[in-house]
Protein backbone atom coordinates (compact mmCIF):
# COMPACT_ATOMS: atom_id res chain seq x y z
CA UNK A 1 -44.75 -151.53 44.61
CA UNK A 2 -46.48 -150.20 47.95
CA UNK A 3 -47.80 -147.48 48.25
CA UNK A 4 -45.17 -146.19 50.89
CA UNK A 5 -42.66 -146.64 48.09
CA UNK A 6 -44.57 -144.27 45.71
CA UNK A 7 -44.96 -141.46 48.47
CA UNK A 8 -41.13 -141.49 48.75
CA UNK A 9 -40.72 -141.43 45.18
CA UNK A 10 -43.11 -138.45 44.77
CA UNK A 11 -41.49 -136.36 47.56
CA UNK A 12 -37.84 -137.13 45.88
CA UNK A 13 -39.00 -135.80 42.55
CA UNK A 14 -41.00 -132.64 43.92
CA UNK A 15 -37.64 -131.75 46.26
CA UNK A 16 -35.39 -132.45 42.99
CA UNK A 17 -37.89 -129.96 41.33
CA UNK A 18 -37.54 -127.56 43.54
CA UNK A 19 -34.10 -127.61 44.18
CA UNK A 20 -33.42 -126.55 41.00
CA UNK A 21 -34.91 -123.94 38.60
CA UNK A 22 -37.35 -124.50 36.48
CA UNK A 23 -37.71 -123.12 33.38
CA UNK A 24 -40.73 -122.21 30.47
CA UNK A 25 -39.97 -122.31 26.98
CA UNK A 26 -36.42 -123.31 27.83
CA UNK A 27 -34.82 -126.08 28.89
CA UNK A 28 -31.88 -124.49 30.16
CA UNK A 29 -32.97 -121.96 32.83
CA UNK A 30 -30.82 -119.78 34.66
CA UNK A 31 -29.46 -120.72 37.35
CA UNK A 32 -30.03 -117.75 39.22
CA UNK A 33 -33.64 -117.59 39.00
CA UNK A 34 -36.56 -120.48 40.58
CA UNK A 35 -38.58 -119.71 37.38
CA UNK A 36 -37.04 -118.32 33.63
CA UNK A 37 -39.75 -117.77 30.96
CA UNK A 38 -39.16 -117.81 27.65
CA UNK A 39 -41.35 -116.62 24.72
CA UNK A 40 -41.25 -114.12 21.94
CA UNK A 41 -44.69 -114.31 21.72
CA UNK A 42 -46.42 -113.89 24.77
CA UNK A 43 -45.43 -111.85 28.21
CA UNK A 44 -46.26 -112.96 31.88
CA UNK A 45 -49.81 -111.56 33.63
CA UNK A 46 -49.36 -110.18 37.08
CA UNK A 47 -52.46 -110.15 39.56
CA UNK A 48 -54.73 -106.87 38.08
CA UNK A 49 -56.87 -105.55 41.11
CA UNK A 50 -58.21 -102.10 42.02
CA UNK A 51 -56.87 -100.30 45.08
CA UNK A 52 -59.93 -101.63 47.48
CA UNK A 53 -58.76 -105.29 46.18
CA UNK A 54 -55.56 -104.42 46.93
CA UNK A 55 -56.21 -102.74 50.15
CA UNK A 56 -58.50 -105.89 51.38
CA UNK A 57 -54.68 -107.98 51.04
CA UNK A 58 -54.73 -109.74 54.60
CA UNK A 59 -51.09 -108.96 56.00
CA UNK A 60 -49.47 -108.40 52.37
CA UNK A 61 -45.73 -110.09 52.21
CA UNK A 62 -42.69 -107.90 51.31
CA UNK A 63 -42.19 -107.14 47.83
CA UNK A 64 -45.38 -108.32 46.95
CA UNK A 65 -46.55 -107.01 42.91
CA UNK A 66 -49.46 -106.32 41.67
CA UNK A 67 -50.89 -103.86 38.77
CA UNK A 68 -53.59 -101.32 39.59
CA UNK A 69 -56.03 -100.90 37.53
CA UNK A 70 -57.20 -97.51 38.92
CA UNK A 71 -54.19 -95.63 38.42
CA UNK A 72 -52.95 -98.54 35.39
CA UNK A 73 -49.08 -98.86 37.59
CA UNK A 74 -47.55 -101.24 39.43
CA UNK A 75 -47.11 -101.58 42.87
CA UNK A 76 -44.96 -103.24 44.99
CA UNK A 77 -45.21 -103.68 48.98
CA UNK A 78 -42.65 -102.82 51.39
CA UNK A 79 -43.67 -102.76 55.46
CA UNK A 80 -43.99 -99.67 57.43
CA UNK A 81 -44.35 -97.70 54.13
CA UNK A 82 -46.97 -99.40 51.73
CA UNK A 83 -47.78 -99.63 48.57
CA UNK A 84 -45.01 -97.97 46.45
CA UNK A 85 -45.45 -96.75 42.99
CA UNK A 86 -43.35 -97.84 39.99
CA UNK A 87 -43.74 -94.93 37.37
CA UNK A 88 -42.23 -94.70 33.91
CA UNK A 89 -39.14 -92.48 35.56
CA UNK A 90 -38.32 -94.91 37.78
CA UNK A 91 -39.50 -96.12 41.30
CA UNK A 92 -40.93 -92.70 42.67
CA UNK A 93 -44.80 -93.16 43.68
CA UNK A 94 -46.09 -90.99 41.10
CA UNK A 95 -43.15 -88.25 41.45
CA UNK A 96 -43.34 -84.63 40.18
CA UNK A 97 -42.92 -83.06 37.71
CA UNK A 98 -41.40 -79.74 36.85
CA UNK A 99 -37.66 -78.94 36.80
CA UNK A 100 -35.49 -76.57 38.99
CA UNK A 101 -32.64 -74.27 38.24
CA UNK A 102 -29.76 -72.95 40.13
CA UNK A 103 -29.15 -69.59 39.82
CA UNK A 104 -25.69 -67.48 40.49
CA UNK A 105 -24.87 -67.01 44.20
CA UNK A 106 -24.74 -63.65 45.66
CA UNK A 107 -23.15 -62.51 48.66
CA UNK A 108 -20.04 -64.63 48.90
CA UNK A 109 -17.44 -64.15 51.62
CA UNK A 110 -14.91 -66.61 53.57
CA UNK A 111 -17.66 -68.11 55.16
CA UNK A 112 -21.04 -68.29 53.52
CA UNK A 113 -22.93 -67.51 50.60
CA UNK A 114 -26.77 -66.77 49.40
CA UNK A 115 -27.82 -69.70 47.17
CA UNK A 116 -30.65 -69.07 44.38
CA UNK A 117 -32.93 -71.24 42.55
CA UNK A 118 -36.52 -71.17 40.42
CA UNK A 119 -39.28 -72.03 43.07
CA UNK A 120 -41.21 -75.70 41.88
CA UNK A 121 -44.66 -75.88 42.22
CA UNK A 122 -45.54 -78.67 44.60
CA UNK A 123 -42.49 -78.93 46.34
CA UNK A 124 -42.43 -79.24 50.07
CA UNK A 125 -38.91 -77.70 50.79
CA UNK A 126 -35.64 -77.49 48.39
CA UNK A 127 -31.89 -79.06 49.92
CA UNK A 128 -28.87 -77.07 48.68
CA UNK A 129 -25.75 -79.31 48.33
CA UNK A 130 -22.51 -77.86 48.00
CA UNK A 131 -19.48 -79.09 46.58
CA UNK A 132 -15.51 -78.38 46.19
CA UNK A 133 -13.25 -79.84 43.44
CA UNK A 134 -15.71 -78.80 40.92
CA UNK A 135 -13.79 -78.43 37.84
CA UNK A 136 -12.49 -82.40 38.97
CA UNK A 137 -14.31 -85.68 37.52
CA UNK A 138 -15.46 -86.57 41.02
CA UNK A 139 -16.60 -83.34 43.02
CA UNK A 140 -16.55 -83.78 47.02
CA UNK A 141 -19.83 -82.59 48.52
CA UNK A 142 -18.96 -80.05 51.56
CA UNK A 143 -22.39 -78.91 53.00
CA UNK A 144 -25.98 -80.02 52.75
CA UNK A 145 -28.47 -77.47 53.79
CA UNK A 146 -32.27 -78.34 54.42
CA UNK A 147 -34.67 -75.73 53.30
CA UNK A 148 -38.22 -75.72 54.27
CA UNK A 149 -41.07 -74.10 52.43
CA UNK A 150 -42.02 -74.95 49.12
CA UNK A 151 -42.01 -71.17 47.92
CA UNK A 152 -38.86 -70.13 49.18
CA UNK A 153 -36.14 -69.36 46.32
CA UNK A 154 -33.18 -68.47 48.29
CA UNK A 155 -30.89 -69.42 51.35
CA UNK A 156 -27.97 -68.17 53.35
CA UNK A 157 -25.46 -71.04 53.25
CA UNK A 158 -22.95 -71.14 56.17
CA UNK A 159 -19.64 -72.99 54.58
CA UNK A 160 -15.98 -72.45 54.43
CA UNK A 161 -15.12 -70.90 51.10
CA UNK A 162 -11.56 -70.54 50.79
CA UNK A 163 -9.46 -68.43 48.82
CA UNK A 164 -9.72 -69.40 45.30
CA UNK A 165 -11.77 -72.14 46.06
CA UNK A 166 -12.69 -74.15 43.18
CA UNK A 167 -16.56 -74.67 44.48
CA UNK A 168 -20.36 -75.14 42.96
CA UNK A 169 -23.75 -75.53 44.41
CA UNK A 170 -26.87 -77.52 43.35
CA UNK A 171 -30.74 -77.29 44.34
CA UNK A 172 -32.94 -80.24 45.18
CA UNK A 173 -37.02 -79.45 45.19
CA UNK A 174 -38.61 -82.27 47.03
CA UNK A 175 -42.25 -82.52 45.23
CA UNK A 176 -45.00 -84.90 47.18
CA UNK A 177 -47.95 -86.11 44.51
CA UNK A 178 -51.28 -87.60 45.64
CA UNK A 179 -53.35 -89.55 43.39
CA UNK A 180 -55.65 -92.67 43.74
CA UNK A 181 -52.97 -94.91 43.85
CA UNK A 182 -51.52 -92.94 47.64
CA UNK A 183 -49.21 -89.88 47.55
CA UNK A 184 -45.04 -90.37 46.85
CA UNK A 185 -42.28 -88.50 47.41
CA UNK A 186 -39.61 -87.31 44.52
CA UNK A 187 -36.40 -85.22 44.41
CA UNK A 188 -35.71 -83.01 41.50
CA UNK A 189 -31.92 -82.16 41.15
CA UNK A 190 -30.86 -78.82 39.46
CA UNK A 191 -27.75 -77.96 37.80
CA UNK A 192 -24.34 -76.83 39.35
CA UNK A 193 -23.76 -73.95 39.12
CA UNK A 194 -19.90 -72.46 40.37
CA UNK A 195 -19.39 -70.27 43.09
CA UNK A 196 -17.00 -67.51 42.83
CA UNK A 197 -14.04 -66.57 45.32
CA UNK A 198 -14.65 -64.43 47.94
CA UNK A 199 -14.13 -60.88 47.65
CA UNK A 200 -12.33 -57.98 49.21
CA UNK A 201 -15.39 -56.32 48.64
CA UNK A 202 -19.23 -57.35 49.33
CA UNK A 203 -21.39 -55.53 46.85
CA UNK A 204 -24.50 -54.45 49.09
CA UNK A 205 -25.97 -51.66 47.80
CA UNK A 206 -26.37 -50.81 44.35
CA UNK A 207 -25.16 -47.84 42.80
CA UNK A 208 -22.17 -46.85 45.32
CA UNK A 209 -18.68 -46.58 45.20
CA UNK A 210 -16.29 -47.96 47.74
CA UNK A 211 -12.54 -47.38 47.61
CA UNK A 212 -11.07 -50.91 49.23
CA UNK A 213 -7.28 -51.53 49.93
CA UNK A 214 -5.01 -51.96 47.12
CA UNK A 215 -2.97 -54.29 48.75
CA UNK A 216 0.92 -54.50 50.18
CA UNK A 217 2.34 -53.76 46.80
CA UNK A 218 0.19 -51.42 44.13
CA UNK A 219 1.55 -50.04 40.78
CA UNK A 220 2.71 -46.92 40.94
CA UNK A 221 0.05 -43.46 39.87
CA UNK A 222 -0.49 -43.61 35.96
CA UNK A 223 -2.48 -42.17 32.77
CA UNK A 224 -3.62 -44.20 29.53
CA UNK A 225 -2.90 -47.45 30.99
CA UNK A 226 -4.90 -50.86 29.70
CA UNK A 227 -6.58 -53.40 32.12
CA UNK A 228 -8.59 -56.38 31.87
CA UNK A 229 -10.77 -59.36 33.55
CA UNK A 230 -9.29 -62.60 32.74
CA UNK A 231 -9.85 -65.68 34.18
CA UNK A 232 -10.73 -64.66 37.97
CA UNK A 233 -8.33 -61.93 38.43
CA UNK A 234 -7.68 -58.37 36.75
CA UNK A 235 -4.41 -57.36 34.68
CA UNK A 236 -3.29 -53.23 34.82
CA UNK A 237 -0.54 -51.81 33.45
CA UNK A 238 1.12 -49.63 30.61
CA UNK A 239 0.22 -46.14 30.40
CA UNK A 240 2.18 -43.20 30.83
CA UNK A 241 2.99 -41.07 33.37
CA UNK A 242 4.59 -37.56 31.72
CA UNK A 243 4.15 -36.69 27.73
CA UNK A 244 7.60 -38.34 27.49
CA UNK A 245 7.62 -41.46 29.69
CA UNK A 246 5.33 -44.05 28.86
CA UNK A 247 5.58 -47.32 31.16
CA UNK A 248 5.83 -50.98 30.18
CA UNK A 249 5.18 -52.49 33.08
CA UNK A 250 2.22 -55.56 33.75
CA UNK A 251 0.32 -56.24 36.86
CA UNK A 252 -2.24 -59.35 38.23
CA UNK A 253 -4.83 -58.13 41.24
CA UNK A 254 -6.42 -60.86 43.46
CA UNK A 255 -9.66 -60.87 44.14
CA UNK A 256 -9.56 -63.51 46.54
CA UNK A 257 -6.37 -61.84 48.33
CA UNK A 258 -6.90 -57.94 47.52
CA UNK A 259 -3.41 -57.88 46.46
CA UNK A 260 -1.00 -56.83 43.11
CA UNK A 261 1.81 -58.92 41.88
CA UNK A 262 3.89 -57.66 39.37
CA UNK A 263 4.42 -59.67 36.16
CA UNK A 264 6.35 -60.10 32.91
CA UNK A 265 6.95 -57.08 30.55
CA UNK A 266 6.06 -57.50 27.40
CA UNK A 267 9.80 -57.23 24.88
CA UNK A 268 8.99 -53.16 23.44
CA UNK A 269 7.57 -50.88 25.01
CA UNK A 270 3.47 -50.49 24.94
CA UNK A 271 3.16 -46.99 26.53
CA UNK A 272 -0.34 -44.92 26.82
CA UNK A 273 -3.70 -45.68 25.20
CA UNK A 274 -2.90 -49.50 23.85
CA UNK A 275 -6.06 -51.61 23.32
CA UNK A 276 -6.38 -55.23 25.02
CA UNK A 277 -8.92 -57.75 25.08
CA UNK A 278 -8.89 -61.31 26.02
CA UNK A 279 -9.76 -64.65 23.48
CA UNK A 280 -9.66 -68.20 25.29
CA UNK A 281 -6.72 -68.71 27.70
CA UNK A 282 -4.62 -65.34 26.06
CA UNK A 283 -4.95 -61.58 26.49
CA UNK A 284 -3.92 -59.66 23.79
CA UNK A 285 -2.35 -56.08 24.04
CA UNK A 286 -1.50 -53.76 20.89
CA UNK A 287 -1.05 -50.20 19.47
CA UNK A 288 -0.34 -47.59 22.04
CA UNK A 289 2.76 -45.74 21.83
CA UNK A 290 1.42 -42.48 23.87
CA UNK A 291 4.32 -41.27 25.89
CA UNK A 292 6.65 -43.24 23.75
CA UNK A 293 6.12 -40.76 21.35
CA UNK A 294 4.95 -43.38 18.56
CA UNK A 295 2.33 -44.74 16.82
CA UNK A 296 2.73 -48.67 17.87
CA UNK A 297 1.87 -51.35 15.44
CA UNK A 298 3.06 -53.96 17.41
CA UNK A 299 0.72 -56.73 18.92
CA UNK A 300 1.59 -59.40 21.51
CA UNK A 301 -0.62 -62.51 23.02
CA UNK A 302 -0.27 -63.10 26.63
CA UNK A 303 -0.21 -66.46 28.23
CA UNK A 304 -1.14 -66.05 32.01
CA UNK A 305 -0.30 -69.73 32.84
CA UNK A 306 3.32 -69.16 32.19
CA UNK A 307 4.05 -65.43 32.13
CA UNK A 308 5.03 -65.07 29.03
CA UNK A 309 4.82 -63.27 25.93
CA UNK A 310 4.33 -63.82 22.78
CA UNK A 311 4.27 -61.28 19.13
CA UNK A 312 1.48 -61.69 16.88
CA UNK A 313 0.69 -60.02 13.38
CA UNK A 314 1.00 -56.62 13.31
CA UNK A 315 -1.63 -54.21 13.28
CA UNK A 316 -2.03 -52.48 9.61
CA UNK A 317 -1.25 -49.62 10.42
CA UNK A 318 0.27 -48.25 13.94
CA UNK A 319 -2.23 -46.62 16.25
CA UNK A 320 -2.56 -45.35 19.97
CA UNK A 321 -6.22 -44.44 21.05
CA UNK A 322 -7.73 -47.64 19.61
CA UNK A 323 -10.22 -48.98 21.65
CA UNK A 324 -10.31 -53.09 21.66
CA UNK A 325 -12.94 -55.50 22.74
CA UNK A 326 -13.70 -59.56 22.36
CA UNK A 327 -16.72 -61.77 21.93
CA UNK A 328 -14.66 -64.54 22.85
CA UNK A 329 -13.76 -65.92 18.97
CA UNK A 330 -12.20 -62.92 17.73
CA UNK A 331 -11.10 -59.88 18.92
CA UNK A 332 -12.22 -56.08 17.82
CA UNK A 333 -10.08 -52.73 17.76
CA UNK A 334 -11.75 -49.45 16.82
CA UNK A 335 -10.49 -46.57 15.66
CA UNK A 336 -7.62 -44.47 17.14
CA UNK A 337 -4.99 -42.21 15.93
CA UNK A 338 -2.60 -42.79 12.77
CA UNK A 339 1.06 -42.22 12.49
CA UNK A 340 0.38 -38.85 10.52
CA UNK A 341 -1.92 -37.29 13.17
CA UNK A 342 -5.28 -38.37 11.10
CA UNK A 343 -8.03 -40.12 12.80
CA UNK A 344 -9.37 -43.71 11.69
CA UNK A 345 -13.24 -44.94 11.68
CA UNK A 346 -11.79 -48.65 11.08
CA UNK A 347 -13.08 -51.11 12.79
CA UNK A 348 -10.61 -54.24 12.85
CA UNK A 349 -11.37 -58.35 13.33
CA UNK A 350 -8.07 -60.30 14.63
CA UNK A 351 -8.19 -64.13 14.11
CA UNK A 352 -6.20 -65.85 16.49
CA UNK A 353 -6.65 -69.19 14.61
CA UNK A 354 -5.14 -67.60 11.25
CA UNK A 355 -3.25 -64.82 13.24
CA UNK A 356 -4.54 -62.29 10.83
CA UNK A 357 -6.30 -58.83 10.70
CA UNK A 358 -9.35 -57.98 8.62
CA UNK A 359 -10.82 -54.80 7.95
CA UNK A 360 -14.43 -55.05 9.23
CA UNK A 361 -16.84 -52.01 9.12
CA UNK A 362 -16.07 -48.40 9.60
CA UNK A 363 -17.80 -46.32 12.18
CA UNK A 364 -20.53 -44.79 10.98
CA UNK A 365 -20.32 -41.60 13.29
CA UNK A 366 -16.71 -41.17 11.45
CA UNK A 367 -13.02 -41.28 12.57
CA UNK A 368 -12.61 -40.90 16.40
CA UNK A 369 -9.63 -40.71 18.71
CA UNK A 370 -10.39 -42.86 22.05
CA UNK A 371 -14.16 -43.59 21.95
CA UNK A 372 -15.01 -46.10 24.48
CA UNK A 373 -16.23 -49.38 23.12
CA UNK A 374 -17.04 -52.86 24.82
CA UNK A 375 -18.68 -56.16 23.72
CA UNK A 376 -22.32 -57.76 25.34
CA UNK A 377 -24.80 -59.74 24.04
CA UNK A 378 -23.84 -60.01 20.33
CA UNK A 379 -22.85 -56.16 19.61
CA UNK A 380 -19.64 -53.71 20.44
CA UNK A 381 -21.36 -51.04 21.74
CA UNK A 382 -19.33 -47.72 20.68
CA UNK A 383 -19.46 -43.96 21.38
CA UNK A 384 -18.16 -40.50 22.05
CA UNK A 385 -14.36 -39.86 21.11
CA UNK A 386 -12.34 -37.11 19.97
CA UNK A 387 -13.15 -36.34 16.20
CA UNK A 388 -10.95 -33.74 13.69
CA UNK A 389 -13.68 -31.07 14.67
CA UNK A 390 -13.91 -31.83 18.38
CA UNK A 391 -15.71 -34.04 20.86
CA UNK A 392 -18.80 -35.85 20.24
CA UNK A 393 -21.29 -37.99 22.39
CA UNK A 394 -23.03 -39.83 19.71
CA UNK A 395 -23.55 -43.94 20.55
CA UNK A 396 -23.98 -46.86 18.41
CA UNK A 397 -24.07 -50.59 18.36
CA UNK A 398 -22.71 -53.19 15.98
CA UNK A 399 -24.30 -56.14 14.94
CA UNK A 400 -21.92 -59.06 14.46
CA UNK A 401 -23.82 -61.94 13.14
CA UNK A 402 -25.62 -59.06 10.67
CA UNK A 403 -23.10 -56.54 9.92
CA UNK A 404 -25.61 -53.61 10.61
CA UNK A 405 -25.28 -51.16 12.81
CA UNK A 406 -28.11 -49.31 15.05
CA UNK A 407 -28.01 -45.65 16.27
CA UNK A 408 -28.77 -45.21 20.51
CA UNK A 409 -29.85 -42.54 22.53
CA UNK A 410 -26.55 -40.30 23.02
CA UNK A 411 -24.16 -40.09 25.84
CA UNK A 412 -24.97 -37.35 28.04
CA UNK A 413 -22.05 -34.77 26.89
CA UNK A 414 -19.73 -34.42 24.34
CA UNK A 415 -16.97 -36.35 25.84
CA UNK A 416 -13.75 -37.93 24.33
CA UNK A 417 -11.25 -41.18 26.73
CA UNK A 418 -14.03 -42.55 27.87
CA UNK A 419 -14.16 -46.14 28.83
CA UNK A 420 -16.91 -49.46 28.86
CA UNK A 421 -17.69 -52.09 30.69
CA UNK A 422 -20.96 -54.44 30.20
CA UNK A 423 -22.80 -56.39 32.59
CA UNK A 424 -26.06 -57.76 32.95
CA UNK A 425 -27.82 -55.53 30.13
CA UNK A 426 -26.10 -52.13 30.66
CA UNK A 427 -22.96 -50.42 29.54
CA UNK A 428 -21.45 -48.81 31.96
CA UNK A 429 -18.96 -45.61 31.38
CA UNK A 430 -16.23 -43.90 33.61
CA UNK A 431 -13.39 -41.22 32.57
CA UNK A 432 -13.96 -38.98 30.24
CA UNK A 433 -13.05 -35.12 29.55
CA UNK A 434 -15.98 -33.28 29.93
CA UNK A 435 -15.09 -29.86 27.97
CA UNK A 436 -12.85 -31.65 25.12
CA UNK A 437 -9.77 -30.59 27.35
CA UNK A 438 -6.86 -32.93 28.48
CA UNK A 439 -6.87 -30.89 31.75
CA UNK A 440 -10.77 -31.27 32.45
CA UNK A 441 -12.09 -34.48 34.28
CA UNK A 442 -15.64 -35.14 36.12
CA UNK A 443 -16.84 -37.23 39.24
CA UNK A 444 -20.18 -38.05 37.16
CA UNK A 445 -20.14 -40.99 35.36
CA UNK A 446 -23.22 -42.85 33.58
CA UNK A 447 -24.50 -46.17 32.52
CA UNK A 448 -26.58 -46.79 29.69
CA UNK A 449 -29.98 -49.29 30.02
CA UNK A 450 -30.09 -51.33 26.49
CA UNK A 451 -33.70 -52.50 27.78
CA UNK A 452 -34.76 -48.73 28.19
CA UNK A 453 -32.79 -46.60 25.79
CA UNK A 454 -32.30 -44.36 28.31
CA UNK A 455 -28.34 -42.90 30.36
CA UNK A 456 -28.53 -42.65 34.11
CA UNK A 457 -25.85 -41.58 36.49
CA UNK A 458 -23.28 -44.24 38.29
CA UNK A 459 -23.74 -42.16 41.47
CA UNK A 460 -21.07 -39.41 42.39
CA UNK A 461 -17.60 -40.73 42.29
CA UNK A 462 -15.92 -40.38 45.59
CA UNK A 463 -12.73 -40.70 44.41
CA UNK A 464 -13.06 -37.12 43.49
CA UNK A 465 -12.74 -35.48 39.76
CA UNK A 466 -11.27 -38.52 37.37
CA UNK A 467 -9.99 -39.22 34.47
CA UNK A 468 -9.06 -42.20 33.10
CA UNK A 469 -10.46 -44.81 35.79
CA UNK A 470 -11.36 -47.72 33.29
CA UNK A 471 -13.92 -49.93 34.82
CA UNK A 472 -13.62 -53.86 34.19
CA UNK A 473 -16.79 -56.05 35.53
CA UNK A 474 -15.76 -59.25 37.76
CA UNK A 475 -18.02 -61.48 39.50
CA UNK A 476 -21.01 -59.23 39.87
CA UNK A 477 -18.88 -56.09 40.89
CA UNK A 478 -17.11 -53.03 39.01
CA UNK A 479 -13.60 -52.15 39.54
CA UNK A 480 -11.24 -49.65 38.40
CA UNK A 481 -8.85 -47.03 39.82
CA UNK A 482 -5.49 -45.11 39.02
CA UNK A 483 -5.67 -42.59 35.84
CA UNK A 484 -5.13 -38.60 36.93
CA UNK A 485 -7.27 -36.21 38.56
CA UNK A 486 -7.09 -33.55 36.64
CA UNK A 487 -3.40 -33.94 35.88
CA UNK A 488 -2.38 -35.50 38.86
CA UNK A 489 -1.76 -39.06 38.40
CA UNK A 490 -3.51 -41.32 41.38
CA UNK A 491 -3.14 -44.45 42.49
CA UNK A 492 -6.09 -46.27 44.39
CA UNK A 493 -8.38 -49.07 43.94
CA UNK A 494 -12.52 -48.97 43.96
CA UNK A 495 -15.15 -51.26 43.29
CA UNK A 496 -18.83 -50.04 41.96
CA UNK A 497 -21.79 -51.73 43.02
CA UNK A 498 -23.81 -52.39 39.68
């Protein structure tokens, strides 16, 4: 055989080589790959160096790996950038650390909103990203908004937010890290957090009253009545309006449109001082009867979604005057008036899985006749009321997960029809009669600090002397309205800025 024969024999096999894969420790490699290894014993080495061996590569190729020992990661090379880190996260250079959180907007109208989030250490500047179809599988991002400044921890976002808009917002902190191995860049990505409609009402300054429109169609002037948050919008109605007409009707206010739509009566009548609070997707409205001239025992769930409703069990005993609130699992009335005239201290737990009452607790300050009660962070918070011997200002809290009870500082004045709202670590409470008399009202109403101990005043009400204006907290803002001034029924619309 010559030796050009061998050459070409040589060359054949090397190009059949390589123009297949090859494999180690298998004799079937993939046919993807130019080289499969196989063991379950041993791994493969790639080049160790420290960065000035690795920085003393002549003209490094693209996607070139090796390990540094310096910083003990890999790197591979891509042109025009470098050296790029592969960390335990993921590809990142080093990254950050850390971790950022959204935080409630403020300030939302039509057109913008105020986006907050927890300032990262080592972050360069933050991108806010702002999405509709939220409550959807795939949300559709609307707006991106750069940020600059690695201390900053709030932005004004300019986006369309239309009305009911189902919308959210996230924070990215970008974090650059140096270390021996060359500094990186790395996102962090917050949570989403939703974005409430816009509102008829911006709520600027804090402890002021602002009477805003009450829309095309408002319910007519009334006394007693019940009302509620649920679900985005607020729910009025009931009452009475004389000490022998009591009213049955329901009503829905936008907050998005600053308008009232009137809804489905429930099939009695309800009539003054029912109780309501809300469990899930139902509102539930009971007792009452003031104006009717009874003692209602009745109860009956309300399904917004199709405007209907529905009875439930009974109350134990008819009332009017019972206060109710919810912690979202069951729902609580207080006290109230009997049939015979007497007073109650119960305080009742509805079930809406087993559709039954229980007998709780009693109050501890003794049987009342409208006290003002509302639910936050684990307690009903309870006070004042009309008792057998007069009014009373005395304020307590109840302990649900311990079934104790612990005495507060107490309301300013003896005071019976008061009413509660919570928010954001203080009870606040409108209405009231002052001197113990049905024909006495104030324009002083107070919130209580739960961090403090301590009553302050809401600011004067410009709405005038009123009684009877129940306050119900929605996104961030107080409203309330209607009730009598003095004996002359009203009907307007105002928001309180907490």
């Amino acid at each position: 055989m010559t030796r050009q024969v061998v050459l070409a024999g040589l060359a054949g096999l090397i190009g059949l080589i390589w123009s297949q894969s090859v494999g180690i420790g298998t004799s079937s490699p993939d046919p993807s790959a130019r080289l499969d290894v196989v063991d379950n014993e041993r791994g493969v080495l790639i080049p160790r160096m420290t960065t000035a061996e690795r920085d003393a590569i002549t003209n490094p190729a693209r996607s070139l790996l090796i390990y540094n020992t310096d910083c003990d990661v890999y790197q591979y090379y891509v042109p025009g950038t470098g050296w790029v880190t592969i960390t335990h996260s993921g590809i990142s250079g080093g990254g950050g650390g850390g971790s950022i959180t959204a935080l409630p907007p403020t300030g939302v109208s039509n057109n913008s909103y105020t986006a907050h989030w927890t300032p990262v250490p080592g972050a360069t500047g933050y991108t806010i990203k702002t999405y509709n179809n939220c409550s959807g599988a795939n949300p559709n991002l609307v707006n991106t908004t750069t940020v600059s400044g690695g201390s900053t921890s709030s932005a004004f976002i300019s986006v369309n937010i239309p009305c009911n808009a189902d919308m959210c917002y996230e924070a990215l902190a970008t974090v650059t890290t140096g270390t021996a191995c060359g500094s990186s860049t790395s996102q962090l990505v917050s949570n989403r957090v939703p974005i409430p409609p816009p509102q008829p009402y911006s709520c600027n300054t804090p402890n002021t009253w602002t009477q805003i429109s009450a829309g095309p169609i408002a319910p007519p002037g009334r006394n007693n009545q019940a009302i509620i948050a649920h679900n985005g919008y607020i729910y009025m109605g009931f009452g009475d309006v004389a000490s022998n007409t009591c009213l049955n009707d329901w009503w829905r206010w936008d907050p998005c449109t600053g308008s009232w739509t009137q809804l489905a009566s429930p099939p009695t009548r309800i009539g003054g001082l029912p109780f309501i609070f809300s469990i899930g997707n139902y509102i539930y409205v009971g007792g009452g009867g003031l104006g009717c001239n009874t003692h209602n025992s009745a109860v009956y769930r309300y399904d917004p979604a199709n405007n209907t409703w529905t009875a439930v069990a009974p109350l134990p005993a008819g009332r009017r005057g019972a206060v109710g609130a919810s912690d979202g699992i069951y729902g609580y009335v207080a006290c109230g008036q009997l049939s015979g005239g007497s007073y109650t201290a119960e305080i009742l737990r509805y079930d809406p899985g087993a559709n039954t009452w229980t007998t709780l607790t009693t109050y501890p300050a003794g049987a009342r006749f409208v006290p003002f009660m509302t639910y936050h962070a684990g307690r009903l918070w309870i006070g004042t009321g009309r008792s057998s011997s007069g009014c009373t200002k005395e304020f307590y809290s109840y302990n649900l997960s311990t079934n104790t009870w612990t005495s507060h500082a107490s309301y300013p004045r003896t005071e019976y029809d008061n009413w509660a709202a919570a928010y954001n670590g203080k009870i606040y409470v409108t209405g009231g009669h002052p001197t113990c008399s049905g024909t006495s009202c104030t324009d002083v109403f107070h919130y209580y600090d739960i961090a403090t101990n301590t009553w302050n005043t809401m600011g004067t009400f410009p709405g005038g002397n009123r009684n009877n204006l129940q306050p119900v907290e929605l996104n961030g803002v107080l409203y309330g309205g209607l009730g009598h001034r003095c004996n002359t029924l009203i009907s307007d619309w105002w928001a309180y800025c907490p």
